[in-house]
C-alpha atoms as a PDB file:
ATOM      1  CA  UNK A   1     109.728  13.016  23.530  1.00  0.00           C
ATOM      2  CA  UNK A   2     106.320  14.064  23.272  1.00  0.00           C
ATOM      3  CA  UNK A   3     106.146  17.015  25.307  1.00  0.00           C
ATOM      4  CA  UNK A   4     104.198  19.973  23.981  1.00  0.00           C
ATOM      5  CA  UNK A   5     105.509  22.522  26.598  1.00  0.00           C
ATOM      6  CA  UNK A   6     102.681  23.875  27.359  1.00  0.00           C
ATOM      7  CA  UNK A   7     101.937  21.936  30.403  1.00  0.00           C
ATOM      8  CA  UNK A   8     103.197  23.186  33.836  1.00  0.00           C
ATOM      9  CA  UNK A   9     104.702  21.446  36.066  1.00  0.00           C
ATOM     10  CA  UNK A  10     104.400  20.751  39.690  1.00  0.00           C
ATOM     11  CA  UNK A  11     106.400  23.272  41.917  1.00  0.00           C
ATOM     12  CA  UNK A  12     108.728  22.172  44.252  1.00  0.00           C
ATOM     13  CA  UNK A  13     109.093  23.783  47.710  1.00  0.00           C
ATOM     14  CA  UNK A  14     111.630  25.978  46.443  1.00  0.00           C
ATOM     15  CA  UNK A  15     108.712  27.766  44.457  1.00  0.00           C
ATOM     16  CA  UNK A  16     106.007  29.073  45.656  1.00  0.00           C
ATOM     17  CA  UNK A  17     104.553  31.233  42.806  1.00  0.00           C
ATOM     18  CA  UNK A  18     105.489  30.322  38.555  1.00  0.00           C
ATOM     19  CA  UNK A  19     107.217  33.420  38.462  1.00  0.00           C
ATOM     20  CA  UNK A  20     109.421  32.065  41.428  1.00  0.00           C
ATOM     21  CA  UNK A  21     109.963  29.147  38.843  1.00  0.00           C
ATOM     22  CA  UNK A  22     110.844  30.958  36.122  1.00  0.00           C
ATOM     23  CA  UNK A  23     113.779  32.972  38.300  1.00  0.00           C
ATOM     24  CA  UNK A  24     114.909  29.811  39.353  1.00  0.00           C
ATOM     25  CA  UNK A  25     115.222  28.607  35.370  1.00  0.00           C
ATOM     26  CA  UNK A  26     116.994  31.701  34.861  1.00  0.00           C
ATOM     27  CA  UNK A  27     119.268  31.326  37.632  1.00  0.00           C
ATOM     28  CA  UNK A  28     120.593  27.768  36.354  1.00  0.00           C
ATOM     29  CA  UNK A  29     124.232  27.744  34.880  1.00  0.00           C
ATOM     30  CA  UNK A  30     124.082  25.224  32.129  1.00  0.00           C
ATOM     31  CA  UNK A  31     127.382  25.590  31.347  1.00  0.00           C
ATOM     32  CA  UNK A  32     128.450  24.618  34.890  1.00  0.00           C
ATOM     33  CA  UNK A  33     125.852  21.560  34.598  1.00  0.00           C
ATOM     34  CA  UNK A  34     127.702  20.392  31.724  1.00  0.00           C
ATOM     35  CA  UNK A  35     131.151  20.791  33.087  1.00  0.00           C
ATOM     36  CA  UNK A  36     130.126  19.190  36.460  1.00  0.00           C
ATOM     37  CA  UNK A  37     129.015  16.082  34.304  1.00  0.00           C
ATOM     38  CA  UNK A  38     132.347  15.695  32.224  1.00  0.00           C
ATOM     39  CA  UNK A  39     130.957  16.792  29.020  1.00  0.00           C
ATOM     40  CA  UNK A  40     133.045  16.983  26.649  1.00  0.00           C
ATOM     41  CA  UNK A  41     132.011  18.104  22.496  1.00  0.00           C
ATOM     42  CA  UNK A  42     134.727  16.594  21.027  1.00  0.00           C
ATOM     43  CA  UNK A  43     134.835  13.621  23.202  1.00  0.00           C
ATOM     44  CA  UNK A  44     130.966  13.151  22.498  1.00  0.00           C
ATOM     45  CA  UNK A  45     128.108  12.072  20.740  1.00  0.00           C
ATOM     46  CA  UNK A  46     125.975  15.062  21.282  1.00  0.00           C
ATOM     47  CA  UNK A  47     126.298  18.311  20.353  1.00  0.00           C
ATOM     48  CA  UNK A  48     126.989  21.243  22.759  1.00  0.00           C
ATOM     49  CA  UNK A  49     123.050  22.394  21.794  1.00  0.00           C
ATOM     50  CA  UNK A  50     121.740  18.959  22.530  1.00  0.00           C
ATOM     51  CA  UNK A  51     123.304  18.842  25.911  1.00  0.00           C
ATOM     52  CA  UNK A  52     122.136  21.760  26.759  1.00  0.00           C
ATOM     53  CA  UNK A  53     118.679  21.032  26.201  1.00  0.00           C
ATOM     54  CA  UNK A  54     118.886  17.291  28.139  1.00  0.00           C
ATOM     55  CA  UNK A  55     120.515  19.072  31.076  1.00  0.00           C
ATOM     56  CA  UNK A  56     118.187  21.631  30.873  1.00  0.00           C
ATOM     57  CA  UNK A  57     115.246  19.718  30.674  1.00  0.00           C
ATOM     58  CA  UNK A  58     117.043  17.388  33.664  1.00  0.00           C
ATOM     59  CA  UNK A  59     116.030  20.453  35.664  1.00  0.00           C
ATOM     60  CA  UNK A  60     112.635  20.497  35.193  1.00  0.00           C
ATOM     61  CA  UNK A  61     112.812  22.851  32.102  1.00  0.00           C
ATOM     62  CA  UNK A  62     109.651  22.504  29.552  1.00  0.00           C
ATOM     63  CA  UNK A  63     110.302  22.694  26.141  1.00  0.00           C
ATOM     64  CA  UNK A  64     108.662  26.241  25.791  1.00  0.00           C
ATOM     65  CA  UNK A  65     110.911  27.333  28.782  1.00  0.00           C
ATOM     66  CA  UNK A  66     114.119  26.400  27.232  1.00  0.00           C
ATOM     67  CA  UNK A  67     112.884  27.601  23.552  1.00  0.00           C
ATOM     68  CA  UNK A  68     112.712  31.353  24.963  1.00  0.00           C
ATOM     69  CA  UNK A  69     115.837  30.508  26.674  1.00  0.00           C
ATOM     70  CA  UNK A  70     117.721  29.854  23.650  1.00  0.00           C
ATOM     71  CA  UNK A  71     115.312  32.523  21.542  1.00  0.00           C
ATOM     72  CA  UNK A  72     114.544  29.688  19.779  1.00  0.00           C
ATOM     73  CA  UNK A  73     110.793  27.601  18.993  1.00  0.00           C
ATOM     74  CA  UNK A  74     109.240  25.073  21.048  1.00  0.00           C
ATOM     75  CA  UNK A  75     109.417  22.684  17.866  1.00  0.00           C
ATOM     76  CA  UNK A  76     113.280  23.388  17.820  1.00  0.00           C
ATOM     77  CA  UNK A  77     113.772  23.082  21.010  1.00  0.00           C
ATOM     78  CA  UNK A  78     111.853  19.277  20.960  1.00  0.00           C
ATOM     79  CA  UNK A  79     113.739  18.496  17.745  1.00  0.00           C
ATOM     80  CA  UNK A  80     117.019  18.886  19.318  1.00  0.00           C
ATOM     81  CA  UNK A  81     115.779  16.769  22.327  1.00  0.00           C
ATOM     82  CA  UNK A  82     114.254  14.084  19.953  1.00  0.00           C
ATOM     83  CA  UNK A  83     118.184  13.959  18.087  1.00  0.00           C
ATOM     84  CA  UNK A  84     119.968  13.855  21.419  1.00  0.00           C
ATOM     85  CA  UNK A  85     117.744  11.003  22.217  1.00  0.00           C
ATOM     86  CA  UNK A  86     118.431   9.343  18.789  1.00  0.00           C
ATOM     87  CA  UNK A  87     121.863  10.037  19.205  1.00  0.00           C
ATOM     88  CA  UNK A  88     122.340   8.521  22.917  1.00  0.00           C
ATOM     89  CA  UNK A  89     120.109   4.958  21.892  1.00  0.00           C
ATOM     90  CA  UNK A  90     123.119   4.738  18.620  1.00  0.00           C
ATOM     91  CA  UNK A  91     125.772   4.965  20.866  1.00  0.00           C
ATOM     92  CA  UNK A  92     124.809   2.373  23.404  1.00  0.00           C
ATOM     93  CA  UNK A  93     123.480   0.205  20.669  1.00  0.00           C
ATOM     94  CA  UNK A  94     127.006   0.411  19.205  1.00  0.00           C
ATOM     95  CA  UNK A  95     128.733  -0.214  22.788  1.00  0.00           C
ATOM     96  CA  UNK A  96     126.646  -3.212  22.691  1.00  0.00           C
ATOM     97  CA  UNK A  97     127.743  -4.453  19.561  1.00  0.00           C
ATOM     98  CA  UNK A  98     131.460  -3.842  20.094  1.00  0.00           C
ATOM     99  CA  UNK A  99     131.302  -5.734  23.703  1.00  0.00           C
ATOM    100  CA  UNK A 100     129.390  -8.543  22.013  1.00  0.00           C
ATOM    101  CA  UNK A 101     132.388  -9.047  19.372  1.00  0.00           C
ATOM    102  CA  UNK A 102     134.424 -10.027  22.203  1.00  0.00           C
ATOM    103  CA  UNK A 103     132.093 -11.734  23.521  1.00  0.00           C
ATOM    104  CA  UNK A 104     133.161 -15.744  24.105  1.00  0.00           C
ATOM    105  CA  UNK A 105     129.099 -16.598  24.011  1.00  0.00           C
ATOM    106  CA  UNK A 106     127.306 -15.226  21.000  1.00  0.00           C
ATOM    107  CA  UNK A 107     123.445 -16.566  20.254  1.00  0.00           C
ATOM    108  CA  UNK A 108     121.365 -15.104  17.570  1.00  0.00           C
ATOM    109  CA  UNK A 109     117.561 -15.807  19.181  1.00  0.00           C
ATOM    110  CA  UNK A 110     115.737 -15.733  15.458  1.00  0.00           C
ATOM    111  CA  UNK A 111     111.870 -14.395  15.480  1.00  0.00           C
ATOM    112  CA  UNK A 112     109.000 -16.389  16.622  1.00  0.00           C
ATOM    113  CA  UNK A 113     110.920 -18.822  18.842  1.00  0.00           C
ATOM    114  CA  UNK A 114     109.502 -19.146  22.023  1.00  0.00           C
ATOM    115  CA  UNK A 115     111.252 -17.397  25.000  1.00  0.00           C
ATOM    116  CA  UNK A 116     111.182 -20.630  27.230  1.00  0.00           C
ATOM    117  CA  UNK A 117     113.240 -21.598  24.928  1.00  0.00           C
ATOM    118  CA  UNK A 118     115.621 -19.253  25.071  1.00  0.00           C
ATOM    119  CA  UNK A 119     117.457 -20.226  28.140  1.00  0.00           C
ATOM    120  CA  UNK A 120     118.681 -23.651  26.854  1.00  0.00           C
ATOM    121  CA  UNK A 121     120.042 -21.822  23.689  1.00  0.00           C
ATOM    122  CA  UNK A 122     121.953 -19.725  25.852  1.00  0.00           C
ATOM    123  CA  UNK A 123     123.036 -22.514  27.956  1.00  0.00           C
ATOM    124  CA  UNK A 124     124.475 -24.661  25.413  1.00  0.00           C
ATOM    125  CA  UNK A 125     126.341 -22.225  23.867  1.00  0.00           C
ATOM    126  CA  UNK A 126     127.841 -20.755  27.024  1.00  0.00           C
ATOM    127  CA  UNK A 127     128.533 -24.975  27.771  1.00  0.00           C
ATOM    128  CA  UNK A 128     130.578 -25.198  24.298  1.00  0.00           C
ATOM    129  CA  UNK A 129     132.582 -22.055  25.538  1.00  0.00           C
ATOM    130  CA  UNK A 130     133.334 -23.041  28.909  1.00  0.00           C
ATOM    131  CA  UNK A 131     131.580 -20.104  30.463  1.00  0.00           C
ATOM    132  CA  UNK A 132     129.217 -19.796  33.785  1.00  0.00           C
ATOM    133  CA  UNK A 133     126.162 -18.187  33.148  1.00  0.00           C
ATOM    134  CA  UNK A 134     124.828 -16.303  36.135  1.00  0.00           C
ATOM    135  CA  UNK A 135     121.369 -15.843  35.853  1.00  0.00           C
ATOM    136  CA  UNK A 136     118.619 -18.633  36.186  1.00  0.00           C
ATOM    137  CA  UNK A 137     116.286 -19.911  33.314  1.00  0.00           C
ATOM    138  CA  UNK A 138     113.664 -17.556  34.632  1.00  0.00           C
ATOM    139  CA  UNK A 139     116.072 -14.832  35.481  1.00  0.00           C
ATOM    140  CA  UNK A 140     117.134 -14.806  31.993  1.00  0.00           C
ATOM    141  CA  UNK A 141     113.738 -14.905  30.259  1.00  0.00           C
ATOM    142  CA  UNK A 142     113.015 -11.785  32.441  1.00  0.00           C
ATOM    143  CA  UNK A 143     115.835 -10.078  31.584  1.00  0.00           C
ATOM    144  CA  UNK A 144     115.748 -10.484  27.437  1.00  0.00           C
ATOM    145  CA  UNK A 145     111.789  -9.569  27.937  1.00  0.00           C
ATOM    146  CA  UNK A 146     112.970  -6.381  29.838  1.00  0.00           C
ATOM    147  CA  UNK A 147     116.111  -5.664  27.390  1.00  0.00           C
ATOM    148  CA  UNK A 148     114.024  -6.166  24.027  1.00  0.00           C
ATOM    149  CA  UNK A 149     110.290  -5.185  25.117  1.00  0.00           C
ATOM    150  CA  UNK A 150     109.670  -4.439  21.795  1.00  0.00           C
ATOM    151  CA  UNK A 151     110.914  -7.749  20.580  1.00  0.00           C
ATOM    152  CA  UNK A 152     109.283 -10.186  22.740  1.00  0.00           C
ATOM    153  CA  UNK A 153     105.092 -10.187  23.630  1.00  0.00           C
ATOM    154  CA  UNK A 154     104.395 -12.633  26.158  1.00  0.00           C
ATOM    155  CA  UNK A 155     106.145 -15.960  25.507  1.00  0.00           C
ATOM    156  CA  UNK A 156     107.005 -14.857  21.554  1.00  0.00           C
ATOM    157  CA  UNK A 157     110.262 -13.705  20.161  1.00  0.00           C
ATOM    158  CA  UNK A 158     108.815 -11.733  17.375  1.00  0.00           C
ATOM    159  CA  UNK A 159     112.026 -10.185  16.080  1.00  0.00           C
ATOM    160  CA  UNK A 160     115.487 -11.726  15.833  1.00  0.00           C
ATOM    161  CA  UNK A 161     117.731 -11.586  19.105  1.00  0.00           C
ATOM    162  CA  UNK A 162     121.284 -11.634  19.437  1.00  0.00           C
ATOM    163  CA  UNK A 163     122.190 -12.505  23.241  1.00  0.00           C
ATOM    164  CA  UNK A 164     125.802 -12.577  24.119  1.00  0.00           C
ATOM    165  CA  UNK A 165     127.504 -13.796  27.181  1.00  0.00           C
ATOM    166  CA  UNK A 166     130.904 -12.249  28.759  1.00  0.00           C
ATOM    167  CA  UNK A 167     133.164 -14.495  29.953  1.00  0.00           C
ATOM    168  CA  UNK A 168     132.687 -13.235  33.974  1.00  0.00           C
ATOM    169  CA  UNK A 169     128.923 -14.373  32.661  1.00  0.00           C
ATOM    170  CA  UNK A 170     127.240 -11.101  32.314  1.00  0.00           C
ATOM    171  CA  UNK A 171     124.425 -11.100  29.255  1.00  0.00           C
ATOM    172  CA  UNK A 172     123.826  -8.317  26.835  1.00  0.00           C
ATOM    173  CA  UNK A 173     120.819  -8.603  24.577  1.00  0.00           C
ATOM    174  CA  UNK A 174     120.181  -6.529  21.135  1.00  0.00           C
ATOM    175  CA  UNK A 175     117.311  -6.025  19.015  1.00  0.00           C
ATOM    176  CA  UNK A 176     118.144  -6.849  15.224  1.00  0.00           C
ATOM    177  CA  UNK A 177     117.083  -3.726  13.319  1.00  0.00           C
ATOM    178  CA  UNK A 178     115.597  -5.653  10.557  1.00  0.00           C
END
């Protein structure tokens, strides 16, 4: 995240004045935050720090707020948000790996094929494995252009695709990294 911190932001009713803000920061319990959510350090990806800095920043919290919180710097305070980050996007990435190796319906999508093409790819492959995909030919064009943004511009696949298909017919798309 790009945030420098040093822009304020927009009270809410609760806060009339920034100093009434800056009680209110002060008067949030981040340790009850975290145990209301289930977190859990050794059950987790993130460390303690970094999930105290997404929950605090969940509140409204800039950067610069949280850094004098934690007697810390703003550049800390943004590299521990920019790891947390990191860290979240690995672990879904690899719960989207491990569901696709169970996956009955596995297509790798390679780069510049076109996406209207896409749909019959999928739908042959789910055919061969006796499995009902749910979404229509548009449906599922829209949904691998919203699930790999970065991979498709307008009707192009510019970088390698794997789709794979559940056997109740739900689709996950990944992004090859390379």
């Amino acid at each position: 995240m790009t945030d420098s911190g040093d822009e304020e932001r927009s009270p809410t009713a609760d806060h009339d004045s920034p100093g009434d803000a800056d009680d209110a920061a002060a008067d949030i319990d981040v340790s009850d935050l975290l145990d209301r959510a289930g977190f859990d350090a050794e059950e987790n990806v993130l460390t303690a720090r970094q999930a105290e800095v997404l929950a605090l920043r969940e509140q409204g919290l800039r950067q610069l707020d949280i850094a004098e919180r934690l007697g810390t710097s703003r550049a800390n305070v943004s590299n521990i948000e920019g790891s947390a980050r990191e860290n979240i996007a690995k672990a879904s990435e690899t719960v989207s790996f491990a569901e696709s190796l169970s996956a009955p319906v596995r297509v790798e999508i390679p780069a510049d094929t076109d996406l209207y093409r896409v749909p019959n790819l999928i739908y042959d492959a789910a055919d061969e494995a006796d499995v009902k995909v749910s979404y229509t030919a548009p449906d599922l064009m829209s949904l691998i252009s919203d699930r790999a943004s970065a991979a498709v511009k307008g009707r192009n696949v510019k970088k390698r695709l794997f789709v794979s298909v559940t056997a109740d017919g739900s689709v996950q798309v990944r992004q090859s990294s390379r």
